[in-house]
Protein backbone atom coordinates (compact mmCIF):
# COMPACT_ATOMS: atom_id res chain seq x y z
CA UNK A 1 -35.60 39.29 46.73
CA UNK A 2 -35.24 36.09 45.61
CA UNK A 3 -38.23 33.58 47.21
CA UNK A 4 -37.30 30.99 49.56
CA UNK A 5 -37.86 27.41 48.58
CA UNK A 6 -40.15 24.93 50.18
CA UNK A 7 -39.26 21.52 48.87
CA UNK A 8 -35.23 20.81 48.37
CA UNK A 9 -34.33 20.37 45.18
CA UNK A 10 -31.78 17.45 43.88
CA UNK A 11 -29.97 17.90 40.90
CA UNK A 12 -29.10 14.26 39.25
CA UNK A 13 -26.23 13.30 36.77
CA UNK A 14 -26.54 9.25 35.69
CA UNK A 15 -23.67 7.90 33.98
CA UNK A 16 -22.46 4.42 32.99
CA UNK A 17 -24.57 1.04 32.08
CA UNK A 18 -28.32 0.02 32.52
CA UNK A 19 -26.52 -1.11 36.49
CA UNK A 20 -25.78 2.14 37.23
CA UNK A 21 -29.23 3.24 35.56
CA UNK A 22 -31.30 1.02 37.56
CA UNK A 23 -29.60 2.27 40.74
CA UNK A 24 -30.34 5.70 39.62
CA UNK A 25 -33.94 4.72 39.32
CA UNK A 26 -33.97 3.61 42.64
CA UNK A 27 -32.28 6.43 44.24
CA UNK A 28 -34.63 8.70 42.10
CA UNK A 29 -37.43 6.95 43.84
CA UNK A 30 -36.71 7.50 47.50
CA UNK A 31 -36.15 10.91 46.82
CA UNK A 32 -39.58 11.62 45.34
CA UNK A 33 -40.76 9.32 47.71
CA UNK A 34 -39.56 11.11 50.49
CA UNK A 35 -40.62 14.47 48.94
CA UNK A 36 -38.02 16.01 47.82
CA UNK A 37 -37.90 17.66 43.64
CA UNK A 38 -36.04 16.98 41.23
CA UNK A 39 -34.15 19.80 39.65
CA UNK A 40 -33.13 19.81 35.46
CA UNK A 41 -30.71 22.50 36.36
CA UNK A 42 -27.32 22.78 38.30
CA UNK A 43 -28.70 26.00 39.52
CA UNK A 44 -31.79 25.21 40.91
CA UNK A 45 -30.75 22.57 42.49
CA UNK A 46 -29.78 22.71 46.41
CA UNK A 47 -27.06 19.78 45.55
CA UNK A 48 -26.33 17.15 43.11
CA UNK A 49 -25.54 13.52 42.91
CA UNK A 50 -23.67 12.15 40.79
CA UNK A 51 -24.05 8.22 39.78
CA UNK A 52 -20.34 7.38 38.32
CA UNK A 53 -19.03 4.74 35.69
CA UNK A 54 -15.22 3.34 36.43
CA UNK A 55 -15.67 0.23 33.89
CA UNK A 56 -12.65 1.44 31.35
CA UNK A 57 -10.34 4.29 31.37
CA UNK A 58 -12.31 6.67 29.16
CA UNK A 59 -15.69 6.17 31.69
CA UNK A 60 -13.10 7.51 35.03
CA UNK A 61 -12.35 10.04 32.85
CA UNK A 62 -16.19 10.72 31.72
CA UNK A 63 -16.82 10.39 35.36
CA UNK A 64 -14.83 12.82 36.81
CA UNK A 65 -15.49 15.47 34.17
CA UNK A 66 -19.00 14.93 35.53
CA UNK A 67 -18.33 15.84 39.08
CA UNK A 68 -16.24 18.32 38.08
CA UNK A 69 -18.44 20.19 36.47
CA UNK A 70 -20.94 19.64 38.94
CA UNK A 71 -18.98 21.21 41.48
CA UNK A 72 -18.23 24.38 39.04
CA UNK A 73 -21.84 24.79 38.21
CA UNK A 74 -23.25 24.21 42.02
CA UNK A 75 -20.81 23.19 44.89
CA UNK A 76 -22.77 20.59 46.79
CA UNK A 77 -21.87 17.12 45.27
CA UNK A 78 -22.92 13.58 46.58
CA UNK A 79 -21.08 11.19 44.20
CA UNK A 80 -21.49 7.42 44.29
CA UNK A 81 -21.57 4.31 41.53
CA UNK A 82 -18.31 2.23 40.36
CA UNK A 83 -16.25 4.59 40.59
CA UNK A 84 -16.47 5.11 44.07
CA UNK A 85 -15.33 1.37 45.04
CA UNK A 86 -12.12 2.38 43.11
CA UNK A 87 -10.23 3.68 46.09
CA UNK A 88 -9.47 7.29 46.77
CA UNK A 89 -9.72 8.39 43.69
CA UNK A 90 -12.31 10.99 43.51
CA UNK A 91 -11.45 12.53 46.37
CA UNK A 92 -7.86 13.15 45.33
CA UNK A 93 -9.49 14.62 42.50
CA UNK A 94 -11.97 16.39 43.79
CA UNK A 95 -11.30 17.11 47.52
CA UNK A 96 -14.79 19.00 48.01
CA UNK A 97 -17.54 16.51 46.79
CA UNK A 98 -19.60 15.99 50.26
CA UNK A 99 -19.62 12.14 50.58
CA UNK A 100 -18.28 9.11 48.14
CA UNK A 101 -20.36 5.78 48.09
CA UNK A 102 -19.98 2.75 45.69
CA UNK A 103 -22.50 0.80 43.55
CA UNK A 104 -26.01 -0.15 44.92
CA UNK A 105 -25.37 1.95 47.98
CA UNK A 106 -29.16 3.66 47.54
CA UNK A 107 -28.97 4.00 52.07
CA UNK A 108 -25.72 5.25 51.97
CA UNK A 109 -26.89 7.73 49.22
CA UNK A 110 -30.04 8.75 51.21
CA UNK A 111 -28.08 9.27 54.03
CA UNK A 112 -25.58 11.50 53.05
CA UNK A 113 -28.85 13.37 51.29
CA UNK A 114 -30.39 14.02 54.96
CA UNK A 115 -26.98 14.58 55.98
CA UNK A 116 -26.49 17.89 53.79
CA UNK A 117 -30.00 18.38 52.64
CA UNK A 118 -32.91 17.14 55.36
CA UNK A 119 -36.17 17.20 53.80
CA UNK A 120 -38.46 20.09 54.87
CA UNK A 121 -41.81 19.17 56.99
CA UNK A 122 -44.84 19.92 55.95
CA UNK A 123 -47.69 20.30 58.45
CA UNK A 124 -50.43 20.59 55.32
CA UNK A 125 -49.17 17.19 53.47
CA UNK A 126 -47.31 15.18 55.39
CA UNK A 127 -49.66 12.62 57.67
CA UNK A 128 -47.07 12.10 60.80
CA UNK A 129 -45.54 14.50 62.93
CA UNK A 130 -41.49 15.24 62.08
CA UNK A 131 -40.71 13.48 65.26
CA UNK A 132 -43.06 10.29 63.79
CA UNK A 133 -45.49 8.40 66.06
CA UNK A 134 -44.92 7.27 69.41
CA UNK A 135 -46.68 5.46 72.16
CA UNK A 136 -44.11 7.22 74.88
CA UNK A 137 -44.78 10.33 76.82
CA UNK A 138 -44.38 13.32 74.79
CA UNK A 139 -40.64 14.35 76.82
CA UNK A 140 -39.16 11.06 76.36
CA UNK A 141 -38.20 8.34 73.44
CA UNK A 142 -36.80 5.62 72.57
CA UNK A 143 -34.25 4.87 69.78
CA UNK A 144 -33.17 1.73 68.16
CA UNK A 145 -30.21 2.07 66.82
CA UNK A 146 -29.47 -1.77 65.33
CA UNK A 147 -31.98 -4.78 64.76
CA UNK A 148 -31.24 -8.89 65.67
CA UNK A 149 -27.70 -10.14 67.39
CA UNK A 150 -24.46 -11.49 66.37
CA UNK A 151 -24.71 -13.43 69.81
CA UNK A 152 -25.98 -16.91 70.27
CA UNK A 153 -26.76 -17.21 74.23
CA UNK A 154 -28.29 -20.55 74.68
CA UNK A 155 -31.36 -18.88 76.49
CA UNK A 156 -32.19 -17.08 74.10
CA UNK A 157 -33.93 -16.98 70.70
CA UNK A 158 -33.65 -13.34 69.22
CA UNK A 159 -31.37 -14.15 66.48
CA UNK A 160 -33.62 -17.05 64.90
CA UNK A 161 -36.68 -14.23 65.36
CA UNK A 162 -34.66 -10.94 63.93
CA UNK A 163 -32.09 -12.54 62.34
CA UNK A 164 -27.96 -11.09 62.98
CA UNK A 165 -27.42 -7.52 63.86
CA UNK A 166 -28.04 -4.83 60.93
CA UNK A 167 -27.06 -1.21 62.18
CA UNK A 168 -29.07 1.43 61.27
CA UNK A 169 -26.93 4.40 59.45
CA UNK A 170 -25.28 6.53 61.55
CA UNK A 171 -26.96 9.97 59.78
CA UNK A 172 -30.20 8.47 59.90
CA UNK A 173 -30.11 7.53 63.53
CA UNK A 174 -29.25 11.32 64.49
CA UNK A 175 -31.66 12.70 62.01
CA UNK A 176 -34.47 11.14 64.34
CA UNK A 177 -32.47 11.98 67.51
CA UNK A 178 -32.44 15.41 66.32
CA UNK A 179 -36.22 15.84 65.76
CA UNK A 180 -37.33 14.25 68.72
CA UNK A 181 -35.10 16.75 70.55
CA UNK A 182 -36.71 19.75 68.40
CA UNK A 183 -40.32 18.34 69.08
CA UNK A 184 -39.69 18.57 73.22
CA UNK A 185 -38.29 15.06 74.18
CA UNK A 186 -35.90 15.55 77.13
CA UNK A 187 -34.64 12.27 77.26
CA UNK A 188 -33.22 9.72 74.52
CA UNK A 189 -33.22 6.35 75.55
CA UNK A 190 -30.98 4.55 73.18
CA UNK A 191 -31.94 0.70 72.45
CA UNK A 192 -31.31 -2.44 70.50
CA UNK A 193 -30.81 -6.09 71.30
CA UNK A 194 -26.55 -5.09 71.47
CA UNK A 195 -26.19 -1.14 71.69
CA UNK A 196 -22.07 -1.45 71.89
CA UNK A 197 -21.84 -3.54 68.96
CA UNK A 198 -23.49 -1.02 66.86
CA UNK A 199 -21.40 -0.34 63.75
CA UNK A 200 -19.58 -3.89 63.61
CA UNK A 201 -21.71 -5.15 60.78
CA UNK A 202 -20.17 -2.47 58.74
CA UNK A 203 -17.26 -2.17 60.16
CA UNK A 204 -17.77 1.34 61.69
CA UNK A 205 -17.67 2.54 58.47
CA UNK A 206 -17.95 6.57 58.56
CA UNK A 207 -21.12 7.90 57.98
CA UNK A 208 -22.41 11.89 58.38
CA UNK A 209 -24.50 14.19 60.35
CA UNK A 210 -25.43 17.73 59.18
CA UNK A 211 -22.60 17.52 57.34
CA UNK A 212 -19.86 16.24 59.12
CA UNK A 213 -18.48 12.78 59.18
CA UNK A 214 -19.33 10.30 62.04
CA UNK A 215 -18.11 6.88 62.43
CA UNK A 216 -21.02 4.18 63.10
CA UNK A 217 -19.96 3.09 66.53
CA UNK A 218 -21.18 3.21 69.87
CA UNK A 219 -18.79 5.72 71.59
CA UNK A 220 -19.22 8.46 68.47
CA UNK A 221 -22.96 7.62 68.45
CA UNK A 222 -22.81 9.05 72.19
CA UNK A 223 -21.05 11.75 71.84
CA UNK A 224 -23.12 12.90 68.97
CA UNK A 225 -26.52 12.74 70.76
CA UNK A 226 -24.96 14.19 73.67
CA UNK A 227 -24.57 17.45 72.03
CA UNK A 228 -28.37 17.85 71.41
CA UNK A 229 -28.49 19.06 74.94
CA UNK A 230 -30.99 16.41 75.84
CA UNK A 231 -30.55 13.43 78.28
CA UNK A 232 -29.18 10.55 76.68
CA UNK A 233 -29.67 6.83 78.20
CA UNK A 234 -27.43 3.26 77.26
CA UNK A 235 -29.79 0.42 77.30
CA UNK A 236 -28.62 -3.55 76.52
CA UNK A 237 -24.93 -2.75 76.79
CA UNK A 238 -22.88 -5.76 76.34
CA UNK A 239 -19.75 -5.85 77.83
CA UNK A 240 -17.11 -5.71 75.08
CA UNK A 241 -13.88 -3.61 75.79
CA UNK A 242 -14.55 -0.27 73.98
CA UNK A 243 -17.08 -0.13 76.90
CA UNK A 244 -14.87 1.96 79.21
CA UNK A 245 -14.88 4.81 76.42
CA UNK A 246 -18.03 5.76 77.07
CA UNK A 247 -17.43 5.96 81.06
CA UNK A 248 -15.56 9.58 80.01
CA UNK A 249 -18.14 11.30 78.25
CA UNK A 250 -20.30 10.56 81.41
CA UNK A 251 -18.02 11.72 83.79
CA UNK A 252 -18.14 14.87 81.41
CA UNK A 253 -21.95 14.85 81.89
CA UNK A 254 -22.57 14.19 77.91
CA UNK A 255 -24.31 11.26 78.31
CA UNK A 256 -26.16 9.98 81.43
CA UNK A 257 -23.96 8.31 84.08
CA UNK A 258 -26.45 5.27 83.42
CA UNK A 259 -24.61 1.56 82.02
CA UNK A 260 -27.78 -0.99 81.51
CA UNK A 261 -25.64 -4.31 81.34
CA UNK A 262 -27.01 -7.88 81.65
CA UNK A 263 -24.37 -10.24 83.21
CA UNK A 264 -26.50 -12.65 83.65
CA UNK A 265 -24.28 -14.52 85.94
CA UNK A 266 -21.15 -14.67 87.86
CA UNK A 267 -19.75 -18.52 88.01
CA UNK A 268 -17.59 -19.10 84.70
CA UNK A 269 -18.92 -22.65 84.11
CA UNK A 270 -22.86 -21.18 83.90
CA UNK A 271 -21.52 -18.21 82.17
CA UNK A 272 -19.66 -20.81 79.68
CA UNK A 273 -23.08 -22.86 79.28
CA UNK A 274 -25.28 -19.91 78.19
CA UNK A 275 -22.53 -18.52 75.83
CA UNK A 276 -21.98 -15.29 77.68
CA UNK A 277 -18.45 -13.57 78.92
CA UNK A 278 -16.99 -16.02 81.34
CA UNK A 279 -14.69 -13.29 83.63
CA UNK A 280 -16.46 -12.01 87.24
CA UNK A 281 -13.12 -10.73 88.15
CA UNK A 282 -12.72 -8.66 85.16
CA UNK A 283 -16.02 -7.93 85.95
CA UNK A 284 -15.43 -6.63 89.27
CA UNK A 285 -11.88 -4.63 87.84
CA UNK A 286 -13.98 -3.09 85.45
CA UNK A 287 -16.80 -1.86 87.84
CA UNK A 288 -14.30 -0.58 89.98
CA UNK A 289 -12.47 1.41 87.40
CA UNK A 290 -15.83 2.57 86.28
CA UNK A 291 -17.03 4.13 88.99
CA UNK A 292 -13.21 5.70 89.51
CA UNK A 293 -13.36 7.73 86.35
CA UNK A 294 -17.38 8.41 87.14
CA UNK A 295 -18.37 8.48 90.80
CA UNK A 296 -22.18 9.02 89.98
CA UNK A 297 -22.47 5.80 87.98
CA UNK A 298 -25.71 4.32 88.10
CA UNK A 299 -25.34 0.31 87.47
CA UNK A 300 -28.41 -1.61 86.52
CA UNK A 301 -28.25 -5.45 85.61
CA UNK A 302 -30.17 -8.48 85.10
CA UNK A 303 -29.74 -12.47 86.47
CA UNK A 304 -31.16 -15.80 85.56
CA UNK A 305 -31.33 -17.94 88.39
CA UNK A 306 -31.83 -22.07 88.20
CA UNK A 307 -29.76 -21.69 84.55
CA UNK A 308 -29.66 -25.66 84.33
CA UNK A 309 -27.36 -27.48 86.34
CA UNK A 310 -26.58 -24.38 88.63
CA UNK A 311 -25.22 -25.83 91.93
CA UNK A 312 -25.71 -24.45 95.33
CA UNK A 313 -21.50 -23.45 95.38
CA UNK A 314 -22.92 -21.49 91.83
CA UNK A 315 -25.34 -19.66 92.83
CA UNK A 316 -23.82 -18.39 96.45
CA UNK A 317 -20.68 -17.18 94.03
CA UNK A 318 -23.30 -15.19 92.03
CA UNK A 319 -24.35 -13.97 95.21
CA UNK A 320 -20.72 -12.78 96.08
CA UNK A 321 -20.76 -10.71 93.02
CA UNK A 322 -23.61 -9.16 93.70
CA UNK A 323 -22.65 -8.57 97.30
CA UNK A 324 -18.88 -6.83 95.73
CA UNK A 325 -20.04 -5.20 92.82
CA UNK A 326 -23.23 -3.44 94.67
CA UNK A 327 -24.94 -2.50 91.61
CA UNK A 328 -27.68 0.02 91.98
CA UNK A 329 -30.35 -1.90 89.92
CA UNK A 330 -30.90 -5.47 89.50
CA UNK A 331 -33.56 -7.68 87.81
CA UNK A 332 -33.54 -11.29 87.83
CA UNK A 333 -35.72 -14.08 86.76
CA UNK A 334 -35.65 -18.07 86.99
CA UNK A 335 -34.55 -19.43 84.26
CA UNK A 336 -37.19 -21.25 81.84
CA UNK A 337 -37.08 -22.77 78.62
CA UNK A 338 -38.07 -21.23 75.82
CA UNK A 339 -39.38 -23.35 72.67
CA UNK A 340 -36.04 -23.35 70.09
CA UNK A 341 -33.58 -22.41 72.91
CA UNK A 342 -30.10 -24.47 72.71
CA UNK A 343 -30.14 -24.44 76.74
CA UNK A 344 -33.67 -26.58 76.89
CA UNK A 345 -31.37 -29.57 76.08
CA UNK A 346 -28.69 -29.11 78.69
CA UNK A 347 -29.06 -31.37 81.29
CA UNK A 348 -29.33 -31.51 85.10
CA UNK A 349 -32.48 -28.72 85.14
CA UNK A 350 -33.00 -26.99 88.26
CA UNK A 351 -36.36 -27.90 90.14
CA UNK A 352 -39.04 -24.82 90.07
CA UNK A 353 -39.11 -24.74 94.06
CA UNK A 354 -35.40 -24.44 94.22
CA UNK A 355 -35.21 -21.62 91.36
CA UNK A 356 -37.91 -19.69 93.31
CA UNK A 357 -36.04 -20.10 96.55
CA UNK A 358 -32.74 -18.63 95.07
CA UNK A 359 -34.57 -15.94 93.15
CA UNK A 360 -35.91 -14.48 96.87
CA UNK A 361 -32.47 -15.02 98.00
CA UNK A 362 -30.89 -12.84 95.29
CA UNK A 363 -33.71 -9.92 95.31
CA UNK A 364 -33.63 -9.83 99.42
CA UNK A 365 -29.79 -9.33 99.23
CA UNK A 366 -30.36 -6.94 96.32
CA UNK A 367 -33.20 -5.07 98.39
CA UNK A 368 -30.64 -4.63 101.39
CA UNK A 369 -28.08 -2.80 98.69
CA UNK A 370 -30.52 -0.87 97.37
CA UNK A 371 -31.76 0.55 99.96
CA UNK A 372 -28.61 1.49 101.84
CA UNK A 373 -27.55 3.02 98.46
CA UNK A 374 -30.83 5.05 98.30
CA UNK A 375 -30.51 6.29 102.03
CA UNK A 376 -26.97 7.78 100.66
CA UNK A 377 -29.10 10.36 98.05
CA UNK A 378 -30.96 12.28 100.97
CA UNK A 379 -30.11 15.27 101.55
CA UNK A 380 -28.20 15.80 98.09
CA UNK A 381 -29.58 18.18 95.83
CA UNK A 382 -30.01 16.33 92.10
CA UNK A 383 -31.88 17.24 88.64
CA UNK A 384 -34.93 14.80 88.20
CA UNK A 385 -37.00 14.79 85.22
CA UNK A 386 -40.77 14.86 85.62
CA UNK A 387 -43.29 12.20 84.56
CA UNK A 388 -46.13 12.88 85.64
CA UNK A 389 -48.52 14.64 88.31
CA UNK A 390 -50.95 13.61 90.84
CA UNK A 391 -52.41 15.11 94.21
CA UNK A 392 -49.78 15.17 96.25
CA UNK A 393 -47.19 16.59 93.59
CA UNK A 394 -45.13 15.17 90.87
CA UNK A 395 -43.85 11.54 90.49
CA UNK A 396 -40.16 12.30 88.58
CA UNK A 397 -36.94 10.31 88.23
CA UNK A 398 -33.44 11.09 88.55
CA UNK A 399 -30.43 10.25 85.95
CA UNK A 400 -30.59 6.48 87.85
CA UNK A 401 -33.74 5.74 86.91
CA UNK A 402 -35.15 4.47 83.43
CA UNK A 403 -38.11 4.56 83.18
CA UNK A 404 -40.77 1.88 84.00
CA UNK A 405 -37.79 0.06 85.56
CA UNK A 406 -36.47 2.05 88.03
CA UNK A 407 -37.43 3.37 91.05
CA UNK A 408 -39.21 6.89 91.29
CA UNK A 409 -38.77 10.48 92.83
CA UNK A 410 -41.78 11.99 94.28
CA UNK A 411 -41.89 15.57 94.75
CA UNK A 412 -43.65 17.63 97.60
CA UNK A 413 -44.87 20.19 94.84
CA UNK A 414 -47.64 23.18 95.31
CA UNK A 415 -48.65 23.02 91.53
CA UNK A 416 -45.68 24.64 89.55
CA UNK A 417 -44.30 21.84 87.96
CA UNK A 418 -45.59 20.58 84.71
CA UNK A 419 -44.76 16.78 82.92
CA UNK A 420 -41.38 17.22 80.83
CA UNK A 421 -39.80 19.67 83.15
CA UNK A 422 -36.07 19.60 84.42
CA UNK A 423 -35.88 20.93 88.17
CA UNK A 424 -33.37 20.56 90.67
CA UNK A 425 -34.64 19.07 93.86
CA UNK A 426 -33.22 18.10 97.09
CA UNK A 427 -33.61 14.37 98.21
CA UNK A 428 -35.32 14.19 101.65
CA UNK A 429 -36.79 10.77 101.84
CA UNK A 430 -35.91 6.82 100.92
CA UNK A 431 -37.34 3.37 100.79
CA UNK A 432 -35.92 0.28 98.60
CA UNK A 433 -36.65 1.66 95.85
CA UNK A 434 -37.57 4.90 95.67
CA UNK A 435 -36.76 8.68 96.68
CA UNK A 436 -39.26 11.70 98.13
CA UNK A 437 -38.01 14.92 97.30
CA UNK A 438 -38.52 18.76 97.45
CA UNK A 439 -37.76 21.38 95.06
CA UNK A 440 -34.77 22.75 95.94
CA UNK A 441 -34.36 26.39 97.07
């Protein structure tokens, strides 16, 4: 019986000029670095990659010999270099190679390595968990999927601190997803400064997952983590059009029925002024067609009141919108300038007394929605996931409520319940924010 390996084993064919041999080095080097071996045989090795030439007729030709005989020899082929930026080619050739990258494409490489070929984990060597380090609970985690913003809102400063938005790969992002599910987390909170533009840096180029492809784009990304059978939650949602695909797949109870969205405002002019979608009525069109397709839609937003020059006329038309679109969770601050910010220069600032005023305007009407909204939950039975205990029970929250956010569930419990569990309770109790609940029978 033939022993079973501990440490995958890549098998490596270089080709081409000192380029191509330098990006072999450096692929060569994330693979040791990241533990895996490096085989001298086809037959040892678990798969091979390939680094291609496509300079002059004779190097294709060299080239596809190469992968050819790779896939004779071993079947699992990763090929990349020149030859892959030359269209189609290899894979009219050679239909069964497992992913096709271009030059300097070392990620794209690594990715498609985790893809078909994740490295083992090793309790004796490695010095962090699979799952890596976190500060959260062990049953939930956060994931950021992209890093800086395309956007330039004029309160803001992100993009001069983390520069424009750079997605993370697509394989790599459900690689971690994946082990946090396998280490116990029970809830993926996805994050990043613009979750639905994930992908448009690179064009939602296709990228894969345990060997399968999977475009880099927000609605795929969903999907995909829905399948790991653990809750998954949309954070910083910005409200481009491809939005409403997601509202589906929550309907369908893949992903939580949970849209984190900051609108920031309602009156076009404002809106116009900090750079942000200028459309409440779409707005409102889209809310309502939201919650048509998924009833249980849980709506959380955030405001800036006293956004320099806001009127009186202004602000009571952001408090229409909130009033119509009766969102279930709102945050809002007064606006305040922030050193490098484009909007400290805009003229006509609000005074601090009257921002503070319209602020307790806003959360008062907010509070009023809220709790009429909460008082709707009791007596329905709903699946809350549990946070923590304490002497009177557990402290849990529901599918509406992130945490440290949102409002809480506390259950009436004798002592069965344990932090990380699932249960089904049945709401029997509301305030503004919160919901007191009993396990259900």
């Amino acid at each position: 019986m033939k022993e079973k390996k501990t440490i995958p084993q890549v098998g490596f064919v270089s080709l081409g000029c000192p380029k191509a041999t330098v990006d072999s080095e450096h692929i060569l080097t994330r693979l040791r670095a990241e533990g895996y071996a490096i085989s001298g045989s086809y037959q040892e090795a678990d798969l091979v990659v390939v680094n291609t030439c496509g300079f002059i007729d004779s190097a294709v030709a060299e080239s596809l010999d190469a992968i050819g005989e790779a896939l004779q020899e071993n079947g699992r082929v990763i090929v990349t270099g020149c030859l892959g930026a030359k269209g189609d080619i290899i894979r009219q050739t050679h239909p069964k190679v497992l992913a096709v990258s271009g030059p300097h494409a070392t990620d794209e490489v690594m990715e498609a390595v985790h893809a078909h070929l994740p490295r083992l984990h090793d309790p004796y060597t490695d010095l962090v968990p699979p799952q890596g380090i976190r500060l959260t609970p062990r049953h939930y985690a956060y994931v950021k999927i992209s890093e800086g913003c395309n956007h330039r809102c004029t309160f803001c400063i992100i993009p001069g601190l983390r520069g424009d938005l750079v997605s993370r790969p697509v394989g790599e992002v459900m690689l971690e997803a994946e082990k946090l599910v396998e280490s116990g987390v029970k809830e993926l909170l996805v994050i990043s400064q613009d979750t639905s533009a994930y992908g448009v840096d690179v064009k939602y180029r296709t990228g894969f997952w345990g060997g399968r492809p999977l475009k880099t784009r927000m609605t795929e990304l969903a999907a995909a983590m829905g399948s790991l059978g653990a809750w998954v939650r949309l954070h910083y949602v910005y409200p481009y059009p491809h939005v409403d695909e997601v509202i589906p797949l929550m309907a369908e109870g893949k992903i939580l029925p949970y849209l984190d969205i900051p609108f920031q405002h309602a009156n076009p002019r404002i809106l116009k002024l900090m750079k942000r979608p200028a459309s409440s009525d779409n707005v409102l069109a889209r809310i309502r067609q939201w919650r048509e397709t998924c009833p249980d839609l849980t709506l959380r937003s955030t405001f800036i009141v006293g956004f320099p020059g806001e009127t009186e006329e202004e602000f009571e038309e952001l408090l229409d919108f909130v009033e119509e679109a009766q969102l279930d969770r709102v945050g809002a601050f007064a606006y305040s300038p922030v050193e490098g910010a484009t909007a400290n220069a805009l003229p006509d600032h609000v005074p601090p007394e009257v921002q503070e005023e319209r602020l307790a305007r806003l959360m008062l009407l907010q509070e009023e929605i809220s709790e009429e909204k909460l008082r709707a939950k009791v007596g329905k039975t709903m699946t809350v996931l549990v946070d923590e205990l304490d002497e009177d029970g557990a402290i849990a929250r529901s599918a509406a409520d992130a945490p440290e956010i949102d409002g809480l569930v506390y259950i009436d419990d004798d002592g069965s319940l344990e932090v990380g569990d699932l249960v089904e309770v049945t709401i029997t109790d509301s305030d503004t924010h919160d919901l007191w609940a009993e396990v259900a029978k």
